[in-house]
C-alpha atoms as a PDB file:
ATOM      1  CA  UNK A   1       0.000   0.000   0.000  1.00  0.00           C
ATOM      2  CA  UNK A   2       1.512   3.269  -0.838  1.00  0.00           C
ATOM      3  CA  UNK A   3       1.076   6.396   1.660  1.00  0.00           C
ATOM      4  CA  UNK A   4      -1.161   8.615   0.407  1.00  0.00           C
ATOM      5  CA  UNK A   5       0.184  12.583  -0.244  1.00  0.00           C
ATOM      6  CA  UNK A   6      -1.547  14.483   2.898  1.00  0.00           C
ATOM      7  CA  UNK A   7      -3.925  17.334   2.161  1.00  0.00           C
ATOM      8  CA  UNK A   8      -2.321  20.895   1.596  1.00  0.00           C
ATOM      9  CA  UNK A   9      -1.914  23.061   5.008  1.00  0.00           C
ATOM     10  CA  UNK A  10      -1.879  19.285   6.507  1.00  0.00           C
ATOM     11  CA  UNK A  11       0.256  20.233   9.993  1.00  0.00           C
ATOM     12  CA  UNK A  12       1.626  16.889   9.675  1.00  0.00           C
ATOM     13  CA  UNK A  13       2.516  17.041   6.336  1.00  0.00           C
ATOM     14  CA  UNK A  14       6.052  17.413   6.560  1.00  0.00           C
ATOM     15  CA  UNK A  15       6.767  13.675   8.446  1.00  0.00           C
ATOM     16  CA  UNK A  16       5.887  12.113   5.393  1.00  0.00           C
ATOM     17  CA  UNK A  17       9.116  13.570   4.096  1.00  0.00           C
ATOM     18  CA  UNK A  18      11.301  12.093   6.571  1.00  0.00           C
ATOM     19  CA  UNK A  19      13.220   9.432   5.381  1.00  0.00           C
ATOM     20  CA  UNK A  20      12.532   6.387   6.059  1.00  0.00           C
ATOM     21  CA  UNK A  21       8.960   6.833   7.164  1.00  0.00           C
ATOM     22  CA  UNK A  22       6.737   6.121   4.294  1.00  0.00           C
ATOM     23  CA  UNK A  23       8.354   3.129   3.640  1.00  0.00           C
ATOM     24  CA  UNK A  24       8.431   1.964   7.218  1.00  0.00           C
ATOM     25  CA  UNK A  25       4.515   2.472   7.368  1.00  0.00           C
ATOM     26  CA  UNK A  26       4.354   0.890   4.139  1.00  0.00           C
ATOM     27  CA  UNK A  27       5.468  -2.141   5.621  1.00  0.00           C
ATOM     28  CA  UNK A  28       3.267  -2.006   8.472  1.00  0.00           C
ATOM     29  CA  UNK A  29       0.320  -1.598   6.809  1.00  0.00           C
ATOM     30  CA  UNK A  30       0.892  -3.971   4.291  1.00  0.00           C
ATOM     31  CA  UNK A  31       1.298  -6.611   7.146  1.00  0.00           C
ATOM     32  CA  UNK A  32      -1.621  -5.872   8.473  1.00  0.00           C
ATOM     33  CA  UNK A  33      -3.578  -5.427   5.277  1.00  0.00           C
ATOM     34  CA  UNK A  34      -2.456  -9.601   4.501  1.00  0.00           C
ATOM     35  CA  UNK A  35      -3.491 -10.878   8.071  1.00  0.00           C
ATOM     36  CA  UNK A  36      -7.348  -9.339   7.693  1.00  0.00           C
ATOM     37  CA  UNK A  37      -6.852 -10.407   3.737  1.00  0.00           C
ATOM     38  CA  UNK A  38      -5.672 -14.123   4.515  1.00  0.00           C
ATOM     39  CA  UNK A  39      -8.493 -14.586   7.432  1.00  0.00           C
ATOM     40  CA  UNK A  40     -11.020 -12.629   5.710  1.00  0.00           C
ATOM     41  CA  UNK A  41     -12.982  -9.157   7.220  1.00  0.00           C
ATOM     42  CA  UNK A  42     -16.095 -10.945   7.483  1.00  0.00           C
ATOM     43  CA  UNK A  43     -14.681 -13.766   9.411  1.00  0.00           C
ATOM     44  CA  UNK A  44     -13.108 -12.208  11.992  1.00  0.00           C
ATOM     45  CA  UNK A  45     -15.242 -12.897  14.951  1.00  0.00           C
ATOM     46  CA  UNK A  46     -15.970 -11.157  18.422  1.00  0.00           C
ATOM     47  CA  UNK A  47     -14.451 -13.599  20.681  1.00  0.00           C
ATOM     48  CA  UNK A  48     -11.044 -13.018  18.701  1.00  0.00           C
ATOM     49  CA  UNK A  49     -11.099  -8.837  19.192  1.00  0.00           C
ATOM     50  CA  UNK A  50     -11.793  -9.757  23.031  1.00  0.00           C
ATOM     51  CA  UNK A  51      -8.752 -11.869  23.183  1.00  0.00           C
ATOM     52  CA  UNK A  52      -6.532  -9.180  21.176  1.00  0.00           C
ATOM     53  CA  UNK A  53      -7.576  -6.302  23.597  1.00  0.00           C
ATOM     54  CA  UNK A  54      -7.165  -8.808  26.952  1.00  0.00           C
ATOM     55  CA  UNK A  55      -3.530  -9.590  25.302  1.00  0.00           C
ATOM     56  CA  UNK A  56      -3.269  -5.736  24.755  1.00  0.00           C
ATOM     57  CA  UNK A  57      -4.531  -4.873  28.131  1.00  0.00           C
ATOM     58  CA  UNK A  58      -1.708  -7.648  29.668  1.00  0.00           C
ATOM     59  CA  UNK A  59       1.006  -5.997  27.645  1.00  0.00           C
ATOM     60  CA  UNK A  60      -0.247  -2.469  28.512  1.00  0.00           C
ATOM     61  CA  UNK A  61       0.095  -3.227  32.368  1.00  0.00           C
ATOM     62  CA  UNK A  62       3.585  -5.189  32.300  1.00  0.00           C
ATOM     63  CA  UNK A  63       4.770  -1.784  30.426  1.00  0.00           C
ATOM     64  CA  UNK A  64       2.985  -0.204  33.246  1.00  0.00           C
ATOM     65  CA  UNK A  65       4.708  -2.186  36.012  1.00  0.00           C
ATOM     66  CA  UNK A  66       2.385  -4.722  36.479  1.00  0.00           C
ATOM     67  CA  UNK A  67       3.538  -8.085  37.227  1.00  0.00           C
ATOM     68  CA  UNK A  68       0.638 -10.095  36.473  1.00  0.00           C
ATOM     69  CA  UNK A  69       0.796 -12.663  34.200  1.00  0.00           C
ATOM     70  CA  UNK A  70      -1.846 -13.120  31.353  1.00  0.00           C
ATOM     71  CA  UNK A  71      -3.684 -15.915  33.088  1.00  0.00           C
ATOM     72  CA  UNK A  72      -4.594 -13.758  35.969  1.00  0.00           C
ATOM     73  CA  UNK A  73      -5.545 -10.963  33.764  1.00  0.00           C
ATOM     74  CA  UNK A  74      -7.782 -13.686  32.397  1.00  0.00           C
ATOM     75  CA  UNK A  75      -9.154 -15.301  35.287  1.00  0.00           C
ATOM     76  CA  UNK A  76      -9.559 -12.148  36.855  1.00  0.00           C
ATOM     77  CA  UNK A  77      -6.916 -11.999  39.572  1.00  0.00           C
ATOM     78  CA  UNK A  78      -4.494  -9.783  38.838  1.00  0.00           C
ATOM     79  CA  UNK A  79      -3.103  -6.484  40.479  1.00  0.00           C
ATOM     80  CA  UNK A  80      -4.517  -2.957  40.619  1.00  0.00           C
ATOM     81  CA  UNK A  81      -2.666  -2.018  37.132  1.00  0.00           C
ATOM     82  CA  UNK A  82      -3.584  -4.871  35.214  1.00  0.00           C
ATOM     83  CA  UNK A  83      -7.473  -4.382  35.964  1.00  0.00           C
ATOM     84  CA  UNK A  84      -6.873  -0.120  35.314  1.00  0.00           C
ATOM     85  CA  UNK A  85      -5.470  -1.803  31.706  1.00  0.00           C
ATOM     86  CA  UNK A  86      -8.334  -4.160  31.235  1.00  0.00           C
ATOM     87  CA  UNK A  87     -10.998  -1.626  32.289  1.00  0.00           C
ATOM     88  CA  UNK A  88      -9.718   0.361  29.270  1.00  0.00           C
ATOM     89  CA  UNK A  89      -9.653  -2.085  27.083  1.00  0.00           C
ATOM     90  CA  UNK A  90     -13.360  -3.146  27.615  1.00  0.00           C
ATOM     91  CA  UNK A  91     -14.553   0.126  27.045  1.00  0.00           C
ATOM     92  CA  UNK A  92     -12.487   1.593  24.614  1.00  0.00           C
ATOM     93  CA  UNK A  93     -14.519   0.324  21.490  1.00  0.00           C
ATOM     94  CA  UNK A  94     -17.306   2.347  22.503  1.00  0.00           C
ATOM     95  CA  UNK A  95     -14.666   5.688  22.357  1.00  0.00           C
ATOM     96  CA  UNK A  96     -14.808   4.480  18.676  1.00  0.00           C
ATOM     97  CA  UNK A  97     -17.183   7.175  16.918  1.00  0.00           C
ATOM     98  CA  UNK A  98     -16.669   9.728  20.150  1.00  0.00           C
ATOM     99  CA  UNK A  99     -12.616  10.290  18.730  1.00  0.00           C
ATOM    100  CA  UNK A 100     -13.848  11.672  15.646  1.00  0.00           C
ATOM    101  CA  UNK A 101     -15.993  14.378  16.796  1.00  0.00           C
ATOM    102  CA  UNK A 102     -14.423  14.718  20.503  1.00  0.00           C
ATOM    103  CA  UNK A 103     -10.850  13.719  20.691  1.00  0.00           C
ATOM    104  CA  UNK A 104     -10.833  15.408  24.510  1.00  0.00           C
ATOM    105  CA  UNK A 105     -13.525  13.606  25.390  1.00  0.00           C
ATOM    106  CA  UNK A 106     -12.069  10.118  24.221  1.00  0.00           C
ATOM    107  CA  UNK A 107      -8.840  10.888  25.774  1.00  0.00           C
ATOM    108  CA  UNK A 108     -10.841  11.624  29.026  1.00  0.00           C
ATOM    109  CA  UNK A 109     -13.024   8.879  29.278  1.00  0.00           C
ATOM    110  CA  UNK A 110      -9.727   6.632  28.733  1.00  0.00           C
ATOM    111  CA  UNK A 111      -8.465   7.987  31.943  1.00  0.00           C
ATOM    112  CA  UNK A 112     -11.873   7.748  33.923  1.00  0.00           C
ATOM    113  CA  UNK A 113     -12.299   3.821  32.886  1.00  0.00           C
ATOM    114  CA  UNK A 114      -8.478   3.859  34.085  1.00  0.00           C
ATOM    115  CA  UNK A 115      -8.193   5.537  36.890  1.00  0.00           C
ATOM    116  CA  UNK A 116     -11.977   5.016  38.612  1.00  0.00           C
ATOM    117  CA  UNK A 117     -11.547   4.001  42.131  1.00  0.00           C
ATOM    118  CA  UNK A 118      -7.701   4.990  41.989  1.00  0.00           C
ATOM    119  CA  UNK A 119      -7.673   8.564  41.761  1.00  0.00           C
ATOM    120  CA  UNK A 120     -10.327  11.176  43.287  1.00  0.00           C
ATOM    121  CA  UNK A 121     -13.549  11.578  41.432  1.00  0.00           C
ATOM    122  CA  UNK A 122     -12.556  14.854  40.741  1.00  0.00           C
ATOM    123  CA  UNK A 123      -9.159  14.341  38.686  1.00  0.00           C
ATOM    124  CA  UNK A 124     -10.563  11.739  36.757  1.00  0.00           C
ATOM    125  CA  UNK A 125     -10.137  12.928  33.280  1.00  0.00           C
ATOM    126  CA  UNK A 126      -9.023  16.143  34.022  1.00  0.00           C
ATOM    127  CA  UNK A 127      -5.676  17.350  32.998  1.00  0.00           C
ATOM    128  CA  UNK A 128      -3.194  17.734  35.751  1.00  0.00           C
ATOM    129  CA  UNK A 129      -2.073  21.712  35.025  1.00  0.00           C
ATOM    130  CA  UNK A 130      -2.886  24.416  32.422  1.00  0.00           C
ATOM    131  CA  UNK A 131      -0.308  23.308  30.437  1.00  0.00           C
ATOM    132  CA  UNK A 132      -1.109  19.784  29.807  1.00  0.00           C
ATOM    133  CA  UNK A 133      -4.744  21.167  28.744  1.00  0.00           C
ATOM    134  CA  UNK A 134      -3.038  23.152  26.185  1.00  0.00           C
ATOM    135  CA  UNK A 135      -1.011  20.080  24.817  1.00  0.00           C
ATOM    136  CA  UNK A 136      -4.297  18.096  24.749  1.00  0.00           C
ATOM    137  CA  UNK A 137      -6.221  20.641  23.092  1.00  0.00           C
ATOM    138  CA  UNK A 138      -3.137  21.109  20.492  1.00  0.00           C
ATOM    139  CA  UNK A 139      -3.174  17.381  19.835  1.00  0.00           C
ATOM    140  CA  UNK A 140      -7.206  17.253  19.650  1.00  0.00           C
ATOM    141  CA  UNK A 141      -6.924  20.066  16.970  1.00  0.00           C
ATOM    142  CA  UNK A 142      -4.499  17.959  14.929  1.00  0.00           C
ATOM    143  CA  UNK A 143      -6.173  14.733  15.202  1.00  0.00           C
ATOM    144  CA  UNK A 144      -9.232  16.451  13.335  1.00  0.00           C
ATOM    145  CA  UNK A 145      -7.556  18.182  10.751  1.00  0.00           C
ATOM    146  CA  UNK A 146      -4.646  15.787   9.525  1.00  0.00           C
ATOM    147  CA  UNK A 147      -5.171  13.380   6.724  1.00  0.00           C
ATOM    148  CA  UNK A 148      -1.648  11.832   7.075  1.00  0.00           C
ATOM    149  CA  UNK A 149      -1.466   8.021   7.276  1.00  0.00           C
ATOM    150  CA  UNK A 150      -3.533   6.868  10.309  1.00  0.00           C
ATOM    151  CA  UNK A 151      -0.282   4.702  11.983  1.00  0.00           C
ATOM    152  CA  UNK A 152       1.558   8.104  11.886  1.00  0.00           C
ATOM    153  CA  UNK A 153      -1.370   9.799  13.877  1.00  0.00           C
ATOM    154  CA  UNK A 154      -1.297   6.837  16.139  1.00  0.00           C
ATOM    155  CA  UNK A 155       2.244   6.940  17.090  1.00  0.00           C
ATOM    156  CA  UNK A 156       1.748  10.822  17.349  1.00  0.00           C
ATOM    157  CA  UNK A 157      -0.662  10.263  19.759  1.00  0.00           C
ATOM    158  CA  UNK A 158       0.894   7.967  21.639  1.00  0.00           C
ATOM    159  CA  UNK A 159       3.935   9.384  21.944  1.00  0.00           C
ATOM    160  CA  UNK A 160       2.499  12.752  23.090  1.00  0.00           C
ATOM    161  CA  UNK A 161      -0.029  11.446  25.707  1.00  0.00           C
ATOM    162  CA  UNK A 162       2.909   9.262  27.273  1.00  0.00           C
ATOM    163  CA  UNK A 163       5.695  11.910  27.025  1.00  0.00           C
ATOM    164  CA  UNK A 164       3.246  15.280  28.045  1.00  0.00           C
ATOM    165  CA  UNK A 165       1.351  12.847  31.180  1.00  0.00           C
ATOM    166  CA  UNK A 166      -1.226  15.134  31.400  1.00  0.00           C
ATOM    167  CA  UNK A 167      -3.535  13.294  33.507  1.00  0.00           C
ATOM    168  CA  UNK A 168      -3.230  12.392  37.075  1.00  0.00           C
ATOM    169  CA  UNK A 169      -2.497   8.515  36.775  1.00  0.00           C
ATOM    170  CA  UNK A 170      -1.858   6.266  34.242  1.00  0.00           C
ATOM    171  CA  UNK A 171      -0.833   7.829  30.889  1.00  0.00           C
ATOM    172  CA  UNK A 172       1.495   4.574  29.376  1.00  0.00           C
ATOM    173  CA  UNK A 173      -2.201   2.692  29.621  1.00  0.00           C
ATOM    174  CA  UNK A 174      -4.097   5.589  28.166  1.00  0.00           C
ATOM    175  CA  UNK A 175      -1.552   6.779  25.757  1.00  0.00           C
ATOM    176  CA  UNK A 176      -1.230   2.731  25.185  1.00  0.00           C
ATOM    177  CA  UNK A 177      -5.144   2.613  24.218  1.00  0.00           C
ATOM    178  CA  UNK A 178      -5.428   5.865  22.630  1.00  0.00           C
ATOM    179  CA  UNK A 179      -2.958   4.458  19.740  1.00  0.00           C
ATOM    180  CA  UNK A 180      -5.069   1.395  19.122  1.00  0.00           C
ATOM    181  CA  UNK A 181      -8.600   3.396  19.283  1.00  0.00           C
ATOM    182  CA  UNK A 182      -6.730   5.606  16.442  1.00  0.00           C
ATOM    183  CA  UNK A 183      -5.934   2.451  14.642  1.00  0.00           C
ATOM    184  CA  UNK A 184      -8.903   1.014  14.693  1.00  0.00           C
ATOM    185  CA  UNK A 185     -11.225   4.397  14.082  1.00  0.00           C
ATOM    186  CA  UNK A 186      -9.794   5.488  11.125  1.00  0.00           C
ATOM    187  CA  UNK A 187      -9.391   1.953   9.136  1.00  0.00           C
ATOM    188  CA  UNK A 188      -6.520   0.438   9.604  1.00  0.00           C
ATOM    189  CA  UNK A 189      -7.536  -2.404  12.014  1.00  0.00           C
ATOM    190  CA  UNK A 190     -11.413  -1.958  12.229  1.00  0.00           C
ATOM    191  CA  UNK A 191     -12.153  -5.177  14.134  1.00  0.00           C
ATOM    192  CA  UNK A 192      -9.355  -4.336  16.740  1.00  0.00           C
ATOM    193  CA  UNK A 193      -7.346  -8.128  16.279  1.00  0.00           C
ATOM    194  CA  UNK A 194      -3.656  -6.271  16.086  1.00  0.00           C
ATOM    195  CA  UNK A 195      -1.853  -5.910  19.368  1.00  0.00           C
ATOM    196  CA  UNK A 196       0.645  -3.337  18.924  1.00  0.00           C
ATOM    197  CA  UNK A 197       1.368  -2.980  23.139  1.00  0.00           C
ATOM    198  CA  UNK A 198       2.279  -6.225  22.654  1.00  0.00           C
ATOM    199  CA  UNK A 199       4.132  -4.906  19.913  1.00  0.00           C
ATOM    200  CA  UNK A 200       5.633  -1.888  21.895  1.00  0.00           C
ATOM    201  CA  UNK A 201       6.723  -4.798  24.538  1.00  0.00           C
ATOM    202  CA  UNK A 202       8.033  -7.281  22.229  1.00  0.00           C
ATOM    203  CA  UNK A 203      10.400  -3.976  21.470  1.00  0.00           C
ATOM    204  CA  UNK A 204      10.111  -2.684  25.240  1.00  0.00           C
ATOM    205  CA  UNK A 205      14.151  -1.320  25.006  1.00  0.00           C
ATOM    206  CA  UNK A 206      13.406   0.436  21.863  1.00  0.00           C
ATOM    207  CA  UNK A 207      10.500   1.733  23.102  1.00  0.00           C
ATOM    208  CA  UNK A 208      11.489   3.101  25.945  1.00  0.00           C
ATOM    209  CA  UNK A 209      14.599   4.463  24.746  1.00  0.00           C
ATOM    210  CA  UNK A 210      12.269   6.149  21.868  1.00  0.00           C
ATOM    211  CA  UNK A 211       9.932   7.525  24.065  1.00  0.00           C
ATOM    212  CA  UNK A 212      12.885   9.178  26.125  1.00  0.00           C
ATOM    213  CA  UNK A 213      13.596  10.603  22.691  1.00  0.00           C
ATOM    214  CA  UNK A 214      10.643  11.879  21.890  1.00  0.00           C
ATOM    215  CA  UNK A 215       9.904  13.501  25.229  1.00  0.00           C
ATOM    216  CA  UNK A 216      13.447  15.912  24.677  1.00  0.00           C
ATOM    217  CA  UNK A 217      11.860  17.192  21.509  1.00  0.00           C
ATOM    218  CA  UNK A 218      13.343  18.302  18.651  1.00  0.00           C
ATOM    219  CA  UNK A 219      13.143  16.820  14.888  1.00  0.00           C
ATOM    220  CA  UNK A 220      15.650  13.720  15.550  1.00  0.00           C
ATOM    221  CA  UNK A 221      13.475  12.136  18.578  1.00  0.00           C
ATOM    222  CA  UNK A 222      10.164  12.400  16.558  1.00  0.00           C
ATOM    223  CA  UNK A 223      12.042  10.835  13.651  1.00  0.00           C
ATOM    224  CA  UNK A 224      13.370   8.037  15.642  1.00  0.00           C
ATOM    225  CA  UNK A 225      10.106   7.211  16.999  1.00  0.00           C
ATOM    226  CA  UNK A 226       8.211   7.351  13.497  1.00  0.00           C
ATOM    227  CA  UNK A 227      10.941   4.619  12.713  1.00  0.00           C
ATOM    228  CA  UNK A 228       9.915   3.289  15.087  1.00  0.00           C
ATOM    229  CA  UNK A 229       6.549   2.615  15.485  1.00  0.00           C
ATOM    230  CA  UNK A 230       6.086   0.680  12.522  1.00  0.00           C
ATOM    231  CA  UNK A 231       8.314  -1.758  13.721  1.00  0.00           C
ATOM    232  CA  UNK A 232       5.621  -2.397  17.099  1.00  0.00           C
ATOM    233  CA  UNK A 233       3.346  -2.664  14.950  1.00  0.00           C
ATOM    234  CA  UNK A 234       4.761  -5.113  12.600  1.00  0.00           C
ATOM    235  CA  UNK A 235       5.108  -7.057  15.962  1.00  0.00           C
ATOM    236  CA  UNK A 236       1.469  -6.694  16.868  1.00  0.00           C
ATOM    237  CA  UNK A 237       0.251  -7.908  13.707  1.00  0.00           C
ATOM    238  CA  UNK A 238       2.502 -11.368  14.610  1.00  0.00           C
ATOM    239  CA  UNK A 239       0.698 -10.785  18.288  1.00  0.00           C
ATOM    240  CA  UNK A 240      -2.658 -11.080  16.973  1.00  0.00           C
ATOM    241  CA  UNK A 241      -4.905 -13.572  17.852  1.00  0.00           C
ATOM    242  CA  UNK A 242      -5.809 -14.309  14.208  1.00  0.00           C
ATOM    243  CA  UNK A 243      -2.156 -15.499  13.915  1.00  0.00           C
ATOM    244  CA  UNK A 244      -2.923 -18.756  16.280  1.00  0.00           C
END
């Protein structure tokens, strides 16, 4: 699949000129592209995108610090992290149509189904200082007017909800979800059967080295990450559930 030229007065425009990056999501995309090709669209079933987002939820949480395993994710015994993880990922097909129209509010109710009976009432949500509203209201104004490859918004988003932390608890997990609700909103994996944080832990040096990149700004960490991310989620695609 060949990445598309973005609109004119795109803000995100320039990325696609980086090198490297159109080819890297190239690559991505066509792996994913093959898995829903080779199983079929219409045969992907419900019981498979609940056993992608549990796997994602898992993956999310070890990133997080969590150290339970995937079977008590599944049976339902595992630590206060995990369950913040997998109370996102239950809910966060329902953010589905909300990102389009609301990207604050998507990126909020992320952190309430995280955070709820962690974190006061009152900071669920809620950005943690006047300056982390501004970055959120930045990146909502980009997500709705950029028509650059949706696995470059994702890792955009990503990247800036984990390296800005604007909310009071858990931004890996929401950043973490926020990159698969882009992924699967706007086409790329519409039935939600990649795991890219299994991906991101697969690669968890990278990763976190990228991240750290990332978060000191400038043109060289963004481009590293960009590399990057296409790489994690070459690694979900092998970490779906569709895969065996």
């Amino acid at each position: 699949m060949r990445v598309p030229a973005p609109a004119a007065g795109d803000p995100l425009a320039w990325l696609i000129g980086l090198e490297g990056v159109p080819s890297g999501l190239t690559a991505a995309r066509d792996g994913i592209d093959a898995l829903l090709r080779d199983r079929g669209r219409k045969q992907t079933t419900p019981d498979q995108t609940a056993e992608s987002l549990l796997r994602g939820a898992h993956a999310s949480a070890v990133l997080e610090g969590s150290a339970s395993t995937i079977d008590q994710v599944r049976g339902g015994e595992a630590d206060e992290v995990a369950q913040a993880a997998l109370r996102v990922s239950t809910g966060m097909l329902a953010l589905v149509p909300v990102l389009g129209t609301s990207p604050l509010q998507a990126f909020a109710r992320l952190h309430a189904l995280a955070g709820k009976g962690v974190v006061a009432e009152d900071e669920l949500g809620r950005p943690v200082s006047a300056e982390a509203a501004a970055r959120l209201n930045g990146l909502a104004e980009t997500l709705l007017s950029t028509t650059v490859p949706a696995m470059l918004v994702a890792a955009l988003v990503h990247a800036d909800l984990a390296t800005v932390a604007p909310f009071a608890s858990h931004n890996g997990i929401v950043a973490r979800a926020a990159e698969r609700l882009v992924l699967v909103a706007r086409g790329v994996d519409p039935a939600s059967v990649v795991v890219p944080e299994a991906g991101h832990l697969a690669l968890r040096s990278a990763y976190e080295s990228n991240l750290r990149g990332y978060a000191v700004g400038g043109q060289n960490g963004m481009h590293s990450w960009l590399l990057y991310a296409p790489q994690a989620y070459s690694a979900g695609t092998e970490a779906s559930p569709l895969k065996g």
